[in-house]
Protein backbone atom coordinates (compact mmCIF):
# COMPACT_ATOMS: atom_id res chain seq x y z
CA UNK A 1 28.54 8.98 5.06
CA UNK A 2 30.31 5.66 6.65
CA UNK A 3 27.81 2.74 6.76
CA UNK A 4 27.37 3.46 10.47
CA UNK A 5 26.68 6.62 10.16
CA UNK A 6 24.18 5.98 7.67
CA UNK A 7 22.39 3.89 9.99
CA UNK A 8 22.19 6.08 12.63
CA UNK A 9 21.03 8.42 10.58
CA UNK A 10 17.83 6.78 8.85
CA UNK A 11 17.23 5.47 12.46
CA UNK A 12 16.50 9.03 14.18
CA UNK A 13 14.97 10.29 11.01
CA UNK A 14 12.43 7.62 11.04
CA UNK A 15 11.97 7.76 14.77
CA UNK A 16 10.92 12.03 14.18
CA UNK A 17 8.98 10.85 11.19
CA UNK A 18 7.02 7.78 12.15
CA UNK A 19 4.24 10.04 14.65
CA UNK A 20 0.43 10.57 14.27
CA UNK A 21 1.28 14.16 13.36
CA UNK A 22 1.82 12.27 10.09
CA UNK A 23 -1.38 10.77 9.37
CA UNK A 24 -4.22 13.95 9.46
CA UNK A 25 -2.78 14.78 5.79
CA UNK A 26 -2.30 11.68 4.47
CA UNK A 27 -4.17 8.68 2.74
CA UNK A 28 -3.59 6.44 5.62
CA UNK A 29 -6.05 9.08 7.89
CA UNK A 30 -9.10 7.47 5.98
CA UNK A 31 -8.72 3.65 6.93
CA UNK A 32 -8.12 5.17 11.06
CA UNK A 33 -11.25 6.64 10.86
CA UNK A 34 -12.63 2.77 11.42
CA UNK A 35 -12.31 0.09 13.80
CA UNK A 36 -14.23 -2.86 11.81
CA UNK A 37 -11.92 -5.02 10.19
CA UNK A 38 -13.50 -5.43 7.06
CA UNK A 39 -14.21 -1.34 6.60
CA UNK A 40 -10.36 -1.16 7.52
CA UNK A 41 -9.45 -3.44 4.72
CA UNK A 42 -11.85 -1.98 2.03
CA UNK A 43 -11.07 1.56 2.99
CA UNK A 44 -7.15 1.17 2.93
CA UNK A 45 -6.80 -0.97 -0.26
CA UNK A 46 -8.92 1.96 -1.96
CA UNK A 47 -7.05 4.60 0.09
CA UNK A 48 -3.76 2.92 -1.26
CA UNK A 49 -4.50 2.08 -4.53
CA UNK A 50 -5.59 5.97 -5.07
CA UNK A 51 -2.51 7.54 -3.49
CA UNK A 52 -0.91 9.05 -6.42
CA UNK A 53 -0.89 12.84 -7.21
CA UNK A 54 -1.46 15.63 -5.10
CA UNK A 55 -2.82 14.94 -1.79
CA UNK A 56 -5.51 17.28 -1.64
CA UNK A 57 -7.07 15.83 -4.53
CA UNK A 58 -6.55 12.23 -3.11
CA UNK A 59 -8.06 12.86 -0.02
CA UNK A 60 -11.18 14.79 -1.53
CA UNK A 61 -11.24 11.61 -4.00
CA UNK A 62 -11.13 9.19 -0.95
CA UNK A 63 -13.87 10.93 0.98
CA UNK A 64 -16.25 10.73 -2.15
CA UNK A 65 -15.90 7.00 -2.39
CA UNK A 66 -16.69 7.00 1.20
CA UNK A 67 -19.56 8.65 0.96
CA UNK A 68 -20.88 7.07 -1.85
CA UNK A 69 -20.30 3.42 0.12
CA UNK A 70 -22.13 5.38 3.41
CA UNK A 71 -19.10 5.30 5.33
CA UNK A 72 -19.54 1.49 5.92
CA UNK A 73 -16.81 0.17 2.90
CA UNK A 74 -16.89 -3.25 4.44
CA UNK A 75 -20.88 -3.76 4.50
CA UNK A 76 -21.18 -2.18 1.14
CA UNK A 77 -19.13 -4.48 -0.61
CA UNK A 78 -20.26 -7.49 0.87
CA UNK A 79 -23.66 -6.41 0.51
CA UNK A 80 -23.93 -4.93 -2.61
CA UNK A 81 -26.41 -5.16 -6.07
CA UNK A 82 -25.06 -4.41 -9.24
CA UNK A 83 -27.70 -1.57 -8.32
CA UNK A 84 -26.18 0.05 -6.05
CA UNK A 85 -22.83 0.26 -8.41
CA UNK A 86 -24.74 3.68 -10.07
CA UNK A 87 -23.13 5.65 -6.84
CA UNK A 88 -20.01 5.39 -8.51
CA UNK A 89 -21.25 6.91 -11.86
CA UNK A 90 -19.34 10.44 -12.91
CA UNK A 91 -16.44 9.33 -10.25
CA UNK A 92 -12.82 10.22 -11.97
CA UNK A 93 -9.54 10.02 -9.89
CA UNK A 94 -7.25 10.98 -12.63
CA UNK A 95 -6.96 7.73 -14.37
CA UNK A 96 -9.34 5.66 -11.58
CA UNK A 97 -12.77 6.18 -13.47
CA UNK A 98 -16.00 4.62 -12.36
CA UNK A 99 -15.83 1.74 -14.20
CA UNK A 100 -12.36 0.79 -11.77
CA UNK A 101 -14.29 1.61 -8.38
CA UNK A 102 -17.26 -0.70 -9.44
CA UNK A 103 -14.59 -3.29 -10.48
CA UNK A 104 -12.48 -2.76 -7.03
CA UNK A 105 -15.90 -3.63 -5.23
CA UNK A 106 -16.99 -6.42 -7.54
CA UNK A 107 -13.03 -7.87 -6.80
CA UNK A 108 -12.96 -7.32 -3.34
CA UNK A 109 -16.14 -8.89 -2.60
CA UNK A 110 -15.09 -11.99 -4.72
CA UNK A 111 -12.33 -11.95 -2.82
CA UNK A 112 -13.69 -11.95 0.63
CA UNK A 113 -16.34 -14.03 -0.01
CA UNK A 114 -13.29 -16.68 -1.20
CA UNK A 115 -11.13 -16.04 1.62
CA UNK A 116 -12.51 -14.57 4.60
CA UNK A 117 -10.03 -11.21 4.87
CA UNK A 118 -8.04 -9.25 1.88
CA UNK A 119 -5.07 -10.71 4.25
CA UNK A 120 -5.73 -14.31 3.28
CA UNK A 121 -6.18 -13.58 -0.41
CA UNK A 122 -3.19 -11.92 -0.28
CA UNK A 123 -1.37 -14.93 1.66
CA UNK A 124 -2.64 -17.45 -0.09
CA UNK A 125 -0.24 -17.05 -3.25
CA UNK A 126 2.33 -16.73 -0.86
CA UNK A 127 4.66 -19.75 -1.30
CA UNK A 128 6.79 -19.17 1.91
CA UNK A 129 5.49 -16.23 4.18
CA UNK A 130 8.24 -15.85 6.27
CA UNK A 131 10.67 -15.57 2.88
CA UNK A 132 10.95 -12.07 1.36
CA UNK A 133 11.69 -13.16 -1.50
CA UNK A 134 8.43 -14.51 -1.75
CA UNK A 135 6.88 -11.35 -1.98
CA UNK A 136 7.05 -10.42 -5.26
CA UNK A 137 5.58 -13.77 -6.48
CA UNK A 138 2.41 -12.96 -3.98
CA UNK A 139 1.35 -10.24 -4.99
CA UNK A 140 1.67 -11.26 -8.32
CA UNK A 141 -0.87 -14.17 -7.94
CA UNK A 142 -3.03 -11.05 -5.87
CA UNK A 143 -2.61 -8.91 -9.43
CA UNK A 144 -4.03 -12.11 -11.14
CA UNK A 145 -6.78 -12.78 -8.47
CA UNK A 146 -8.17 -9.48 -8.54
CA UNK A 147 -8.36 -9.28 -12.24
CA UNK A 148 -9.76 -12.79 -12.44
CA UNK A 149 -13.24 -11.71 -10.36
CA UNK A 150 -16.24 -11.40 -12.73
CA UNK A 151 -17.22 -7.67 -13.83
CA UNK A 152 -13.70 -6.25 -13.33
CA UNK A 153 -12.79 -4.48 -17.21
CA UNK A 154 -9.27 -5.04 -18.39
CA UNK A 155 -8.44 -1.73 -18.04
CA UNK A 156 -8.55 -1.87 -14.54
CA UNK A 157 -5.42 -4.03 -14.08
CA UNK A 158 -3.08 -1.07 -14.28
CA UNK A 159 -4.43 -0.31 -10.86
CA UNK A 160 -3.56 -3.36 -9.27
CA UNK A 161 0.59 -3.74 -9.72
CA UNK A 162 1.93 -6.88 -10.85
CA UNK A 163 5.75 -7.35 -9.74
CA UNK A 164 6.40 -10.01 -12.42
CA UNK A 165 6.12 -6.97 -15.40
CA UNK A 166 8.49 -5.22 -13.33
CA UNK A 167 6.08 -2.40 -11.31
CA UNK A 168 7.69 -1.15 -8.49
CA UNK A 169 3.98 -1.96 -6.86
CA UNK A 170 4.52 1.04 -4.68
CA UNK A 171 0.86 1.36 -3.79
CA UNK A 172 1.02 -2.34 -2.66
CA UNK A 173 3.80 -2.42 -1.04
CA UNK A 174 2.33 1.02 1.42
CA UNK A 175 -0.69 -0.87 2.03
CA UNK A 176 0.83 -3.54 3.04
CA UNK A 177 3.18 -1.36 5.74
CA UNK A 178 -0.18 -0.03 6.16
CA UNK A 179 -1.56 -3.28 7.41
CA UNK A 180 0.92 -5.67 9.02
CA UNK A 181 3.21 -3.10 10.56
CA UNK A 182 2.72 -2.69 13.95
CA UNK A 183 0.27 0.19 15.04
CA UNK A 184 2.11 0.87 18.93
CA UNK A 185 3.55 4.41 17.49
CA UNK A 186 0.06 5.42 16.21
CA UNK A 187 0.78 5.54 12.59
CA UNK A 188 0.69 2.17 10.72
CA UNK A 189 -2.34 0.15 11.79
CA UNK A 190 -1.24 -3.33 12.70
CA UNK A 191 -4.17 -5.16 11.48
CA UNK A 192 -2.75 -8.50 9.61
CA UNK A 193 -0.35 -10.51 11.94
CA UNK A 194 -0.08 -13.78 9.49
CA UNK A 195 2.55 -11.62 8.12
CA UNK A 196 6.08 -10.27 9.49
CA UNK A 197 7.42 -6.69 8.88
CA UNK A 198 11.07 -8.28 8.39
CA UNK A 199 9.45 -9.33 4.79
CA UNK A 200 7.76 -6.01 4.07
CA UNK A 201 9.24 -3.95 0.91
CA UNK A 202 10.03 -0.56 0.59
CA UNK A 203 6.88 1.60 -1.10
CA UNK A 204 9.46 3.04 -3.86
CA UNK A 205 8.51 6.15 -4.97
CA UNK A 206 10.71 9.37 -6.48
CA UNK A 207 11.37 11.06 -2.77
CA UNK A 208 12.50 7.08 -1.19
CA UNK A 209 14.27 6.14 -4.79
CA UNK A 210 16.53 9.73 -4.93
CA UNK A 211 17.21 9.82 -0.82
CA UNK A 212 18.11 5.97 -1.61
CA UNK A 213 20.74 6.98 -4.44
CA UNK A 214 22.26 10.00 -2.49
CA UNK A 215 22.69 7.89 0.42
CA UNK A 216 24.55 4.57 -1.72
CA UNK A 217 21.56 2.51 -0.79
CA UNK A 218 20.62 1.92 -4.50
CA UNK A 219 22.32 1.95 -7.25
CA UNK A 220 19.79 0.88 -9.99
CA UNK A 221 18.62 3.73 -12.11
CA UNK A 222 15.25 2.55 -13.15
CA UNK A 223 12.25 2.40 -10.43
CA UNK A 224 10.81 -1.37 -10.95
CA UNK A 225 10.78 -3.74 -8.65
CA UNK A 226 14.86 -4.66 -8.78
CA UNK A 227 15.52 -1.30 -7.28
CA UNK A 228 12.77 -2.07 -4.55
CA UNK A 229 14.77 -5.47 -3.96
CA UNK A 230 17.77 -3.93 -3.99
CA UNK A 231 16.53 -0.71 -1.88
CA UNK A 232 15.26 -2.94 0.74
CA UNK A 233 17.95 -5.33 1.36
CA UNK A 234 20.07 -2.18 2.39
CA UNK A 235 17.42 -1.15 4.83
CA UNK A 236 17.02 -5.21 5.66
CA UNK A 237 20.76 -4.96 6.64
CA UNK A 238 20.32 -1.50 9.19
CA UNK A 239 16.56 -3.02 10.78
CA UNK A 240 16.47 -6.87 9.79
CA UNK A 241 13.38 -6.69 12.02
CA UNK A 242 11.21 -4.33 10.55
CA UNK A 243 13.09 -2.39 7.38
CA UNK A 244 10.46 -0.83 6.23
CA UNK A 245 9.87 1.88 9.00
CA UNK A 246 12.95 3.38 7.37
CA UNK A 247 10.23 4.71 4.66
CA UNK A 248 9.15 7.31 7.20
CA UNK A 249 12.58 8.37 7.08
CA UNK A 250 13.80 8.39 3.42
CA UNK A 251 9.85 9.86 2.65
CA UNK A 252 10.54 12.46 5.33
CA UNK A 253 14.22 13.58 3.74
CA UNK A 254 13.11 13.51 0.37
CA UNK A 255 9.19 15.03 0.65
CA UNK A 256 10.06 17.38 3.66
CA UNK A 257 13.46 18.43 3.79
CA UNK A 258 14.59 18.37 0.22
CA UNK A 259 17.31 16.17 1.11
């Protein structure tokens, strides 16, 4: 395909793609079942950071940590005793074990207890918010953050990506669509507005990476975070406003139609 046509292609498919019709199956379903902000937060970072494998078995995996948090992820991890960490015992997401979930809450609550909102921790290691390039940098000095709150085990930083070893951060990157991208279409939610979509990146994954390729969008071979640079300042030149709703459409030919 021309340029042009590219465009105009990647701009219907992510206008059929981006719909609520989406969401019942998917990760993103758990943080819409609340309305507080600080269940919203909790729920997606888990619902994010546990979005890898087969999504039956993520969303069975996401409702058990709900349950064992009473449905109230917000209150639970600001309100917690080491205690109340036993709910977790015996929990296994294929590499996520219990000692990660009673790290994530022991981080998160450090975290918002520093901060306020998982937005400003995430912001504040951002040099220049309103530079893209910036991004990589920030949720780096997240990655470092995180793993720097008391009772979180080393082994736990593979779960949290860190752009400056070269991880794609793919489950970073979607919660962050997740979160700042605007929720009028019923899909993302919309919640953080100290942050722009134009600066989002591309959640690279195997279906966005190959649709990417076949399309001449990307050219790198390997999926780190150069090919989700490089990805994303191809979709930053079709939607220099918000690039990253073109995921719904390069997700949507690769996962769905076999593109």
């Amino acid at each position: 395909m021309a340029p042009e046509e590219v465009k105009e292609f990647l701009l219907e498919k992510a206008e059929r793609y981006e719909v609520p019709d989406f969401i019942p199956q998917d990760p993103l379903s758990i943080p819409h079942r609340f309305t507080d902000r600080r269940d919203v937060e909790v729920a997606s970072f888990f619902a994010a950071s546990l979005a890898w494998g087969n999504r039956v078995s993520i969303l069975k995996s996401l409702e058990s940590l709900m349950e064992r948090m009473d449905h109230a992820p917000g209150s639970f991890v600001m309100e917690y005793e080491e205690s109340d960490l036993k709910v977790f015992d015996g929990f296994v997401h294929r590499t996520f074990q219990e000692v990660d979930a009673k790290g994530f809450v022991r981080a998160l609550a450090g975290l918002l207890r520093t901060h306020g909102s998982l937005e400003q921790a995430v912001m504040s290691g951002w040099e220049t918010p309103e530079d893209p390039e910036c991004l990589a940098s920030a949720l780096t000095s997240f990655h470092c953050a995180f793993m720097a709150q008391e009772g979180v085990a080393p082994r736990t930083q593979k779960h949290v990506a860190n752009p400056a070893k070269g991880s794609a951060a793919k489950r970073l990157n979607m919660w962050l669509r997740w979160m700042v991208r605007p929720s009028n279409r019923g899909v993302d939610l919309g919640l953080w507005k100290g942050i722009s979509p134009s600066v989002l990146h591309i959640p690279l994954d195997v279906h966005t990476s190959n649709v990417g390729r076949k399309l001449g969008l990307l050219t790198r071979t390997a999926n780190d975070w150069k090919a989700v640079a490089e990805l994303t300042a191809s979709l930053r030149a079709i939607d220099p406003v918000d690039p990253v709703r073109l995921d719904f459409a390069l997700f949507g030919l690769g996962a769905i139609e076999g593109f």
